[in-house]
PDB file of N, CA and C in Angstrom:
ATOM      1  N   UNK A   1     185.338 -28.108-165.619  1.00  0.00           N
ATOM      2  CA  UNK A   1     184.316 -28.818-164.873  1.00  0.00           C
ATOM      3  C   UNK A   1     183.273 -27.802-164.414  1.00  0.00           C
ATOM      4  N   UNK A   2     181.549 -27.808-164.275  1.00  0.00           N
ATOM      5  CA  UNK A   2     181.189 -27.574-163.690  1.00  0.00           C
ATOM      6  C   UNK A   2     180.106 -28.195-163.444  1.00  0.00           C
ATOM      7  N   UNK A   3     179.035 -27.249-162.517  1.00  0.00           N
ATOM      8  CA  UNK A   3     177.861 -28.001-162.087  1.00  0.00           C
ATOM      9  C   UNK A   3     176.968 -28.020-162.789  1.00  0.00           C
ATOM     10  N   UNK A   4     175.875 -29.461-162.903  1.00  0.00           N
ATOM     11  CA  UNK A   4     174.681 -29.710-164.115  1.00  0.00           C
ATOM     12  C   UNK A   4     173.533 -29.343-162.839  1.00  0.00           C
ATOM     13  N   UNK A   5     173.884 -30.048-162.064  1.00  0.00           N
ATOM     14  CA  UNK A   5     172.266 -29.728-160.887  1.00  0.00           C
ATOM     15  C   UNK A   5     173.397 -29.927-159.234  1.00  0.00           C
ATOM     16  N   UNK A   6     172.700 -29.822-158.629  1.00  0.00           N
ATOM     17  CA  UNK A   6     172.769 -30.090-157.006  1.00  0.00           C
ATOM     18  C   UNK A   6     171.186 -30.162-156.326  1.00  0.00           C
ATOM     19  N   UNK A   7     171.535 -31.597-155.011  1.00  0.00           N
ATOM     20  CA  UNK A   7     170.609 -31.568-154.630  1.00  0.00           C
ATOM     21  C   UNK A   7     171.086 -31.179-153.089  1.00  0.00           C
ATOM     22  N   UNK A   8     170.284 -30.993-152.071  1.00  0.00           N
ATOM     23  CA  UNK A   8     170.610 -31.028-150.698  1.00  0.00           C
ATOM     24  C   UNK A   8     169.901 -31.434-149.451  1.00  0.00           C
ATOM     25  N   UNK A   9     170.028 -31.458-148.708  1.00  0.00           N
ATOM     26  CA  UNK A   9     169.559 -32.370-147.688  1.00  0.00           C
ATOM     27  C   UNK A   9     170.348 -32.206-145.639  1.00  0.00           C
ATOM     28  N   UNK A  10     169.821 -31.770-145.170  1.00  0.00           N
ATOM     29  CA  UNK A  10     170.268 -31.603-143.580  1.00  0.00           C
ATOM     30  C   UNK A  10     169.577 -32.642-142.597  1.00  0.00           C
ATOM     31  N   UNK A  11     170.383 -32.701-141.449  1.00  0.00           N
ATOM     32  CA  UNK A  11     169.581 -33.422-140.504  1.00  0.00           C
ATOM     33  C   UNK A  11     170.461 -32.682-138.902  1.00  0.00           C
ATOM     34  N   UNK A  12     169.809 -33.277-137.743  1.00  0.00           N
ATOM     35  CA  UNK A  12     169.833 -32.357-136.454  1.00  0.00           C
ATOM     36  C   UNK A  12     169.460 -33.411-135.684  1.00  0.00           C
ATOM     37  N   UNK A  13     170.673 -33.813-134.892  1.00  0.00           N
ATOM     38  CA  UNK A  13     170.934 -34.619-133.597  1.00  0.00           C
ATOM     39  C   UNK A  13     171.577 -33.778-133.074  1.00  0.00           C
ATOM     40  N   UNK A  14     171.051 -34.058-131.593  1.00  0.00           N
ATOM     41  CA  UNK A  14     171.510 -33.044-130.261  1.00  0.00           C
ATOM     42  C   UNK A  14     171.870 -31.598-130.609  1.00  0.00           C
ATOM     43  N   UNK A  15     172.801 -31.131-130.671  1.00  0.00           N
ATOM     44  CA  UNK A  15     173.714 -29.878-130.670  1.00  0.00           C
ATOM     45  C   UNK A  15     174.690 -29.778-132.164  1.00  0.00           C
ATOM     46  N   UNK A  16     174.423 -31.227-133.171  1.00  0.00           N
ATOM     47  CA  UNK A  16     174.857 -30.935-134.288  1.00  0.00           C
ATOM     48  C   UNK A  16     173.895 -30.906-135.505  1.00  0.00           C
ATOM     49  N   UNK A  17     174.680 -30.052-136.519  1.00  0.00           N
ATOM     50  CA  UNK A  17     173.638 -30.119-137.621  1.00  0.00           C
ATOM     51  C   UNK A  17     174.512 -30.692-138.607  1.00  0.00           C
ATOM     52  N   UNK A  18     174.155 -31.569-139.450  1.00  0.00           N
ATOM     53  CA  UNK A  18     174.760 -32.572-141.088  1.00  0.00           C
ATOM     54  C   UNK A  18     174.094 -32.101-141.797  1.00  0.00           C
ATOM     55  N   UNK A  19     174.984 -31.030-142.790  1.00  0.00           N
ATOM     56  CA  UNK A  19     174.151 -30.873-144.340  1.00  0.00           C
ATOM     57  C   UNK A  19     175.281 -31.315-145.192  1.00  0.00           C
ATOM     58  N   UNK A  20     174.246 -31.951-146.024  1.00  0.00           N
ATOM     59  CA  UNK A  20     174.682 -33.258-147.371  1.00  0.00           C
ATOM     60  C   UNK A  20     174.495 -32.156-148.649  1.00  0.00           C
ATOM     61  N   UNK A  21     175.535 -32.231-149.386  1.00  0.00           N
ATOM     62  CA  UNK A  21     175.254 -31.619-150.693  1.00  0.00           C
ATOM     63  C   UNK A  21     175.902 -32.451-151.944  1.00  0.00           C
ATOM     64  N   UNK A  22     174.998 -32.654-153.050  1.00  0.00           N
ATOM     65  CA  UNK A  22     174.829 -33.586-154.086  1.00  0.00           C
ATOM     66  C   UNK A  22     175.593 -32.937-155.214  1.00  0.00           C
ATOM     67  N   UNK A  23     176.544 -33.129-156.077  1.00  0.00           N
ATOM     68  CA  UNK A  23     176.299 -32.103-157.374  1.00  0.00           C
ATOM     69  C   UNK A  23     176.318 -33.330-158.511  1.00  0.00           C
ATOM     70  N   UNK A  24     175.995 -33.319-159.518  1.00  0.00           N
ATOM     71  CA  UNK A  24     176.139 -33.691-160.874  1.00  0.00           C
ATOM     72  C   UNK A  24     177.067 -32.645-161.408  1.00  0.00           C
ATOM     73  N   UNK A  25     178.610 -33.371-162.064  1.00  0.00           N
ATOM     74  CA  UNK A  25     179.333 -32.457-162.753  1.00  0.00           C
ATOM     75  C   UNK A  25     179.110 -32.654-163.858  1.00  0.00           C
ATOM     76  N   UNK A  26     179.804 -31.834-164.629  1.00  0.00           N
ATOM     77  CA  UNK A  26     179.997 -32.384-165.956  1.00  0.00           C
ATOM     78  C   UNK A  26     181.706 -31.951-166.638  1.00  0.00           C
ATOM     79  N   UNK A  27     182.180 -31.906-167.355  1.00  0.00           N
ATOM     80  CA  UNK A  27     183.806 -31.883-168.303  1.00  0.00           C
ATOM     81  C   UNK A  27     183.493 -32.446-169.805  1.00  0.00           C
ATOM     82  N   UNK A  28     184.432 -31.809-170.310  1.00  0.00           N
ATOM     83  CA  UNK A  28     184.980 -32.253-171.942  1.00  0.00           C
ATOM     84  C   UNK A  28     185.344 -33.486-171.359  1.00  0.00           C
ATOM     85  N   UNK A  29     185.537 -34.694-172.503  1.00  0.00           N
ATOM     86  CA  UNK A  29     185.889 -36.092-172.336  1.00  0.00           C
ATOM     87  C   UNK A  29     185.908 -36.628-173.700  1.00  0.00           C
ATOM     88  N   UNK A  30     187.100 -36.612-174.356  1.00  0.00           N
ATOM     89  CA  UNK A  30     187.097 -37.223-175.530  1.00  0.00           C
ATOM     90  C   UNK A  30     185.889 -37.127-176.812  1.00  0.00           C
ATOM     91  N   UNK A  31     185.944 -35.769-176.643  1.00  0.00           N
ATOM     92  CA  UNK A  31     185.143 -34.895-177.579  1.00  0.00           C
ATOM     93  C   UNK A  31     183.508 -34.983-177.511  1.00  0.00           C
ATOM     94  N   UNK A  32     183.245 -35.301-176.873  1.00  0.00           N
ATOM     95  CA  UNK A  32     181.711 -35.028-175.588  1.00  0.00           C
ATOM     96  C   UNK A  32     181.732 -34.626-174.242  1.00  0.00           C
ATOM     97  N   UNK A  33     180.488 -35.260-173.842  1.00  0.00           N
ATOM     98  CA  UNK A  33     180.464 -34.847-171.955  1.00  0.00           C
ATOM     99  C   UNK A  33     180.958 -35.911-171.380  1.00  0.00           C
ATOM    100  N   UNK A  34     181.370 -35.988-170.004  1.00  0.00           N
ATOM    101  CA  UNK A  34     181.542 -37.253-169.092  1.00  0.00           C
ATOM    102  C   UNK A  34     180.808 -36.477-167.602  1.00  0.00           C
ATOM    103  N   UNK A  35     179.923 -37.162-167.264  1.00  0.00           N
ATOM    104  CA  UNK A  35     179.467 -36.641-165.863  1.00  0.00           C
ATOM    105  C   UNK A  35     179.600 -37.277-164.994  1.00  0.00           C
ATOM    106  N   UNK A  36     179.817 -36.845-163.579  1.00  0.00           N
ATOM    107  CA  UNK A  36     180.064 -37.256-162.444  1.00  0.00           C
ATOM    108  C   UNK A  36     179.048 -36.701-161.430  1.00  0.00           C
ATOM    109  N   UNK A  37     179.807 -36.916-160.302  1.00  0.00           N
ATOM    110  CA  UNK A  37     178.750 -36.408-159.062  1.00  0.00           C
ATOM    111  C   UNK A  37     180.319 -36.354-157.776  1.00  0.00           C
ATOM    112  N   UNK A  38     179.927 -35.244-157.408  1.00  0.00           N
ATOM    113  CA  UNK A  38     180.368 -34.757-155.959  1.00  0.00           C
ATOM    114  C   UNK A  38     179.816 -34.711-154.982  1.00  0.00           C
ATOM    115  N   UNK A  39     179.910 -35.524-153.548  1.00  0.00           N
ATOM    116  CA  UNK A  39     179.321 -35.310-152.808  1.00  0.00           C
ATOM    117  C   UNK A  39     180.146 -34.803-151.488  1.00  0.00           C
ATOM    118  N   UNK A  40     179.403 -33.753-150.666  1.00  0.00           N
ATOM    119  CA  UNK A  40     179.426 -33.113-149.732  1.00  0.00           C
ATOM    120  C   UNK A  40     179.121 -33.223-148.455  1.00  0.00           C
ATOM    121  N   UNK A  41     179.684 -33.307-147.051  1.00  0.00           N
ATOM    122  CA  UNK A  41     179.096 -33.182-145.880  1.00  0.00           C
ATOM    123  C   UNK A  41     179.894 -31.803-144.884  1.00  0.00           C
ATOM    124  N   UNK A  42     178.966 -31.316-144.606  1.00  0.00           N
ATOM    125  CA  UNK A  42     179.047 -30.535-143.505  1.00  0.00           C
ATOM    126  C   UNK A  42     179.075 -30.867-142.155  1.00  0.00           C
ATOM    127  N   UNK A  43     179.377 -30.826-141.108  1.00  0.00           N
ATOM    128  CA  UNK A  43     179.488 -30.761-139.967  1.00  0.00           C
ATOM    129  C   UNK A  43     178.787 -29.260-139.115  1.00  0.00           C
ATOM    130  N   UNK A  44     177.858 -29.001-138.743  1.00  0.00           N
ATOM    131  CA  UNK A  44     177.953 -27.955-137.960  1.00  0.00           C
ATOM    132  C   UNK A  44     177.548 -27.856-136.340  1.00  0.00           C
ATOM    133  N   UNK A  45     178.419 -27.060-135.319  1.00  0.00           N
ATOM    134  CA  UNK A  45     178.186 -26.903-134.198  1.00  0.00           C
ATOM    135  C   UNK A  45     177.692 -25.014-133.884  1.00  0.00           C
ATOM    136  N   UNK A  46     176.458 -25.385-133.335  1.00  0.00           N
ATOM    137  CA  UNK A  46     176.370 -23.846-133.438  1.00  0.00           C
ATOM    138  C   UNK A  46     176.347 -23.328-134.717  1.00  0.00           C
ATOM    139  N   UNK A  47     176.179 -23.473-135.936  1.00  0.00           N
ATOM    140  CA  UNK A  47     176.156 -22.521-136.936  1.00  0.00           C
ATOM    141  C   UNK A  47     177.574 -22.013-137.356  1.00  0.00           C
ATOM    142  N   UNK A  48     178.340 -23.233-136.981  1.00  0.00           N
ATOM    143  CA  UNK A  48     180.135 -22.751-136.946  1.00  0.00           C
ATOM    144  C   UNK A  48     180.148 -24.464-137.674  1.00  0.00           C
ATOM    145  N   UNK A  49     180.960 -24.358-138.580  1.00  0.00           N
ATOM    146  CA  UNK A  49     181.339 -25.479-139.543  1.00  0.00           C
ATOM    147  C   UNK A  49     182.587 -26.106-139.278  1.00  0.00           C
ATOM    148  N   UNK A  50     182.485 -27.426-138.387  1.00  0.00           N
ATOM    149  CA  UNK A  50     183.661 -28.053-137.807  1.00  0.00           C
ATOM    150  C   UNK A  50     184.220 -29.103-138.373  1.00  0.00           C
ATOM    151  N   UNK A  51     183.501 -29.347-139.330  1.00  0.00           N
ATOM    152  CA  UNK A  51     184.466 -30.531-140.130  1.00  0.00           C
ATOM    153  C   UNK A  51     183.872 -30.633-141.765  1.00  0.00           C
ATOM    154  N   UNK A  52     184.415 -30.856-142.668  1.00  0.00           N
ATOM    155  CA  UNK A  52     183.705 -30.955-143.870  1.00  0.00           C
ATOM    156  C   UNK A  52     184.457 -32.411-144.460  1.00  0.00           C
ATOM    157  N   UNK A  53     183.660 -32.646-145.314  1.00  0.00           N
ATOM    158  CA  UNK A  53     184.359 -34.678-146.112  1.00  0.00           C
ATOM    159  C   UNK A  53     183.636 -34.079-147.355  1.00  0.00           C
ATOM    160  N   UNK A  54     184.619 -34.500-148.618  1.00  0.00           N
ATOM    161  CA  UNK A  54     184.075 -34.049-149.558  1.00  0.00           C
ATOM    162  C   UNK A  54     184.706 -35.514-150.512  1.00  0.00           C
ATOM    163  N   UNK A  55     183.993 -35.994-150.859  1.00  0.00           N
ATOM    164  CA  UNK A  55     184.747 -36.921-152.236  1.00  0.00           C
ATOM    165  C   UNK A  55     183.846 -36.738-153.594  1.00  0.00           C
ATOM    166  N   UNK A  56     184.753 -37.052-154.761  1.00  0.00           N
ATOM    167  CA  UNK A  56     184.236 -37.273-156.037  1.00  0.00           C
ATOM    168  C   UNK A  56     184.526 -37.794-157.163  1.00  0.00           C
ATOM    169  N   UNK A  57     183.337 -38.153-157.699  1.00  0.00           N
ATOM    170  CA  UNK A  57     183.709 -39.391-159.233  1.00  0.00           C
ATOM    171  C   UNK A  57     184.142 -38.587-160.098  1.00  0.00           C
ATOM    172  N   UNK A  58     184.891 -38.166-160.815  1.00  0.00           N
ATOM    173  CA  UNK A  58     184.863 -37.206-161.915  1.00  0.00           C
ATOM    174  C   UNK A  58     183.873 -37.981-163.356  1.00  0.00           C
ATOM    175  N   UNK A  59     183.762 -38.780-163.920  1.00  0.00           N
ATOM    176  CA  UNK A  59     183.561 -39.494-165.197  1.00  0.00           C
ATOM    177  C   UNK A  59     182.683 -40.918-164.706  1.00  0.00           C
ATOM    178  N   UNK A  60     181.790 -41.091-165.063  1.00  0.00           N
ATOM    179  CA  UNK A  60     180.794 -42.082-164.685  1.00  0.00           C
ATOM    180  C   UNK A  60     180.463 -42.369-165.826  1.00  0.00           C
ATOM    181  N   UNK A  61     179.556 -41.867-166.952  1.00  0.00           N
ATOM    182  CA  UNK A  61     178.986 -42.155-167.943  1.00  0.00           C
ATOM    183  C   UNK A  61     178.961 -40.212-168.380  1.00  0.00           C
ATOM    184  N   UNK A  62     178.854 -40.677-170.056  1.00  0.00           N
ATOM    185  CA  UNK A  62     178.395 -39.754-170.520  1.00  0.00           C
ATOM    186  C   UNK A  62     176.685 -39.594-171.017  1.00  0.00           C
ATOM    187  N   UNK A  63     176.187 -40.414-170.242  1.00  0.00           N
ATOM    188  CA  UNK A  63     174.805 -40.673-170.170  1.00  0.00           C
ATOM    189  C   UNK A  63     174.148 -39.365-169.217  1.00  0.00           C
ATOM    190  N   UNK A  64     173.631 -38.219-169.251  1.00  0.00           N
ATOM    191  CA  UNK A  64     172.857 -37.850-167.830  1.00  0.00           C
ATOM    192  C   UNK A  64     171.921 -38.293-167.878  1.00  0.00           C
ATOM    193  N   UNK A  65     170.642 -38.642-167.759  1.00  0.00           N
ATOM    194  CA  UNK A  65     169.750 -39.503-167.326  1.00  0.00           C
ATOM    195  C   UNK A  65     170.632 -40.634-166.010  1.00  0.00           C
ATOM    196  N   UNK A  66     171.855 -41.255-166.205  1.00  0.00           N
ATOM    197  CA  UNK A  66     172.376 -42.467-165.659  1.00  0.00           C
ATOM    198  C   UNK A  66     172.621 -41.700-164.232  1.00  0.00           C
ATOM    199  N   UNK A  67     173.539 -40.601-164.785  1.00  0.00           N
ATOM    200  CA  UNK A  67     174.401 -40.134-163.647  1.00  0.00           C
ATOM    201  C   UNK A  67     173.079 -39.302-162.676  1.00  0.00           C
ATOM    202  N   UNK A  68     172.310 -38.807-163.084  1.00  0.00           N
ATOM    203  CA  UNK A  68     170.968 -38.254-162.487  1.00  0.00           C
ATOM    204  C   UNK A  68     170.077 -39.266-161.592  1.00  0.00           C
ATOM    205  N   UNK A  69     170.527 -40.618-161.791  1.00  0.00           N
ATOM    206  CA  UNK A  69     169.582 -41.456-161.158  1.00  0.00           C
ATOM    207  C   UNK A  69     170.432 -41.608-160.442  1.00  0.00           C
ATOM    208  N   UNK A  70     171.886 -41.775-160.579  1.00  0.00           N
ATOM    209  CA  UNK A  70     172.712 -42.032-159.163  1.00  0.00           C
ATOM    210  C   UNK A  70     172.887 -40.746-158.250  1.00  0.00           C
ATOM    211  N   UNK A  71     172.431 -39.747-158.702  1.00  0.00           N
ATOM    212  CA  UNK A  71     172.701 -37.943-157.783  1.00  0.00           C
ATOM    213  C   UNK A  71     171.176 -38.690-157.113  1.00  0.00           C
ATOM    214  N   UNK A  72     169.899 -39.300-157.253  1.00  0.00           N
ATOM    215  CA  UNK A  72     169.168 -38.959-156.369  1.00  0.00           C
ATOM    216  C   UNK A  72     169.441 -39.889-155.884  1.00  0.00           C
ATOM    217  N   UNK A  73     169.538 -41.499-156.182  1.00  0.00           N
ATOM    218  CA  UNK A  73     170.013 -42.456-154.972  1.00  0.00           C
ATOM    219  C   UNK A  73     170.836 -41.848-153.840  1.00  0.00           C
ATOM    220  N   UNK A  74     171.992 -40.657-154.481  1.00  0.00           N
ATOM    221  CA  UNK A  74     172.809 -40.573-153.183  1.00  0.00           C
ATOM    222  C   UNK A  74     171.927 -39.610-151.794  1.00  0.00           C
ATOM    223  N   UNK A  75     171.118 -38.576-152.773  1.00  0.00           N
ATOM    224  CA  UNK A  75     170.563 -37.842-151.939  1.00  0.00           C
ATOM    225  C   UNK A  75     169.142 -38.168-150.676  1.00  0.00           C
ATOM    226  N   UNK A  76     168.699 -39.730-151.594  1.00  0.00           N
ATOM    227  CA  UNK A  76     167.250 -40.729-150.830  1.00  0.00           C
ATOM    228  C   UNK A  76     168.275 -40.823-149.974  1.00  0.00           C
ATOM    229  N   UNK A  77     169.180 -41.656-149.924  1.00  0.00           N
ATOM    230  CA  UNK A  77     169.719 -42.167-148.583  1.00  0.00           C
ATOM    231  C   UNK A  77     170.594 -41.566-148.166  1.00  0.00           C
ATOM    232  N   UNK A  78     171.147 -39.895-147.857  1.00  0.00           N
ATOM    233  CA  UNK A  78     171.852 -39.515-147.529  1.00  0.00           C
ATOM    234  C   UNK A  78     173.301 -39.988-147.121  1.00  0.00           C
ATOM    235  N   UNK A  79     173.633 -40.356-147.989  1.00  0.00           N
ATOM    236  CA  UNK A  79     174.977 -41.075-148.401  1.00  0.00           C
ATOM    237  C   UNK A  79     176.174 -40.575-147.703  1.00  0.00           C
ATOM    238  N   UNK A  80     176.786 -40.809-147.227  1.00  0.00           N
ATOM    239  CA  UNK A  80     178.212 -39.678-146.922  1.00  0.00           C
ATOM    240  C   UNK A  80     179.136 -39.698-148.068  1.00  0.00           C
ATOM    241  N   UNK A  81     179.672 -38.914-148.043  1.00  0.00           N
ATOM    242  CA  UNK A  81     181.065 -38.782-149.101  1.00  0.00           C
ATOM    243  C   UNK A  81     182.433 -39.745-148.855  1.00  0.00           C
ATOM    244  N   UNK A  82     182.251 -40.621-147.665  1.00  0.00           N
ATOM    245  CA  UNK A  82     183.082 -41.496-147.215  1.00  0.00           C
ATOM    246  C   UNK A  82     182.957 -42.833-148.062  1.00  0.00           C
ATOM    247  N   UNK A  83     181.507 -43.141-148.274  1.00  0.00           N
ATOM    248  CA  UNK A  83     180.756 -44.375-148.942  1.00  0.00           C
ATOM    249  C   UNK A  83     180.587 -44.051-149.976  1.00  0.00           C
ATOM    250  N   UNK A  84     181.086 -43.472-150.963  1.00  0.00           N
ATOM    251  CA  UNK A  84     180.358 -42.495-152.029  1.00  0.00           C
ATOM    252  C   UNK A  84     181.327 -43.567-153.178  1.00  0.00           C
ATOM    253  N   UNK A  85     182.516 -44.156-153.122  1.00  0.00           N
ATOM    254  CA  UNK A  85     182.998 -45.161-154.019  1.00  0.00           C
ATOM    255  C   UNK A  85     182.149 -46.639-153.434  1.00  0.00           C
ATOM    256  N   UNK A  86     182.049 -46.758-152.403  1.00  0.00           N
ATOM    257  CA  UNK A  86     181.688 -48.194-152.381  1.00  0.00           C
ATOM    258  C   UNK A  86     180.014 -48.333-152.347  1.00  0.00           C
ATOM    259  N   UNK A  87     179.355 -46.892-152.387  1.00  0.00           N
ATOM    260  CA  UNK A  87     177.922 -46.972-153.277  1.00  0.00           C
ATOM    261  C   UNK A  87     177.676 -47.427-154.993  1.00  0.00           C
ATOM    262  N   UNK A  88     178.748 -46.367-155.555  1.00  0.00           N
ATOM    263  CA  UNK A  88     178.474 -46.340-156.492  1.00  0.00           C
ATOM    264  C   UNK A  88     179.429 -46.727-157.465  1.00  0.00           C
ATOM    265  N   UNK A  89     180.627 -47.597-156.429  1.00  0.00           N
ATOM    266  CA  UNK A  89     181.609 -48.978-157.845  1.00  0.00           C
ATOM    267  C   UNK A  89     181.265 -49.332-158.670  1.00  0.00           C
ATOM    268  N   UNK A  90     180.279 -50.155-158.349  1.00  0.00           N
ATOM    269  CA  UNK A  90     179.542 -51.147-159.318  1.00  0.00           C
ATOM    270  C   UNK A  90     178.994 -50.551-160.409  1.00  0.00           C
ATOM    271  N   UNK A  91     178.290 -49.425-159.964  1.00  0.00           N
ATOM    272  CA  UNK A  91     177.415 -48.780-160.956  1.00  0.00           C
ATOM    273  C   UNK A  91     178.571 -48.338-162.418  1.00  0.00           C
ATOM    274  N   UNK A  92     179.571 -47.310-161.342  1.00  0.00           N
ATOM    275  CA  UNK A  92     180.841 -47.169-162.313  1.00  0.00           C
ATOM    276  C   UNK A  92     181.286 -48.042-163.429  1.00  0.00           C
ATOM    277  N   UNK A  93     181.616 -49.276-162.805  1.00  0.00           N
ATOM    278  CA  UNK A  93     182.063 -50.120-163.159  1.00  0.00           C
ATOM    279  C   UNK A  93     181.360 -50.578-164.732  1.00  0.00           C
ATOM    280  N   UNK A  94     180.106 -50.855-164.374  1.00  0.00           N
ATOM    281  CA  UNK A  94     179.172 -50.749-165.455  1.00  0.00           C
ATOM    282  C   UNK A  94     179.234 -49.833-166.467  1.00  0.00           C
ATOM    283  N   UNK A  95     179.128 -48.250-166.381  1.00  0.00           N
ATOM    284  CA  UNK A  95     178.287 -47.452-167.490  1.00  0.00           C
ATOM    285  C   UNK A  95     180.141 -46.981-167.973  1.00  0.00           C
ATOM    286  N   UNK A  96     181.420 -47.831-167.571  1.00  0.00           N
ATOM    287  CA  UNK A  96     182.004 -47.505-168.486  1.00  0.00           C
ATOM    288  C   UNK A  96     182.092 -47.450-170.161  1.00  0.00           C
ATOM    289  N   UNK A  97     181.424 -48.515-170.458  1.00  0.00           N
ATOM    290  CA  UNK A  97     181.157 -48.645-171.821  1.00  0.00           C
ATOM    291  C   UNK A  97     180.530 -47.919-171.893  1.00  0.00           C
ATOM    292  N   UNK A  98     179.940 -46.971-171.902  1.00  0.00           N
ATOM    293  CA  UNK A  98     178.912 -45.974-172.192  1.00  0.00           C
ATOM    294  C   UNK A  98     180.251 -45.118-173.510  1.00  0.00           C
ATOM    295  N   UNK A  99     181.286 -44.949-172.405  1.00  0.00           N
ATOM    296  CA  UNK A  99     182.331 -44.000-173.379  1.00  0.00           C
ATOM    297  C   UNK A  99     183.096 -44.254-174.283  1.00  0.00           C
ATOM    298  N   UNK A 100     182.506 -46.001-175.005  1.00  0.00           N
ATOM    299  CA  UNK A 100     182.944 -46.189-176.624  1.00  0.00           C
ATOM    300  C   UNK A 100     184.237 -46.111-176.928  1.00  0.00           C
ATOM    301  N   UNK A 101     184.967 -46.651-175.798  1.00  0.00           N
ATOM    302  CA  UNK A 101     186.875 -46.114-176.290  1.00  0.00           C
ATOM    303  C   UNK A 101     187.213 -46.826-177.214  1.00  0.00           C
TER     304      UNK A 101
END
């Protein structure tokens, strides 16, 4: 597995800081690519990192263009990694045929 792009994104209420980090993966998959997306949150107090949430799709489509339009949807609306299946089910759900089994 590794990374095709990452995007990122912070925000700053009171005394905490949230940085969001995006990746587009990619892997071997039945003798092509299959790409995904990982998404990231930070927690920081003070510049000291108090909590992190990390979830990820491994295999979405072997389309990038597809999986690239869902890395910036997640990053427009700063998505958490908590919502990160029930953003992008449907979409899943869909571009399985993409991978011709």
């Amino acid at each position: 597995m590794y990374i095709v792009d990452s995007l990122y994104s912070s925000s700053k209420n009171d005394n905490k800081e949230i940085r969001y980090s995006y990746r587009m993966i990619s892997e071997s998959f039945l003798g092509g690519q299959a790409f995904g997306i990982e998404a990231e949150r930070q927690d920081l107090i003070e510049g000291n990192v108090v909590q992190i949430e990390r979830d990820l799709i491994r295999k979405i489509s072997n389309k990038e263009d597809k999986v690239k339009t869902l890395l910036n949807l997640l990053h427009d609306y700063q998505v958490s990694p908590i919502h990160l299946v029930d953003i992008l089910g449907e979409y899943v759900d869909n571009y399985v045929s993409d991978f011709c089994f």
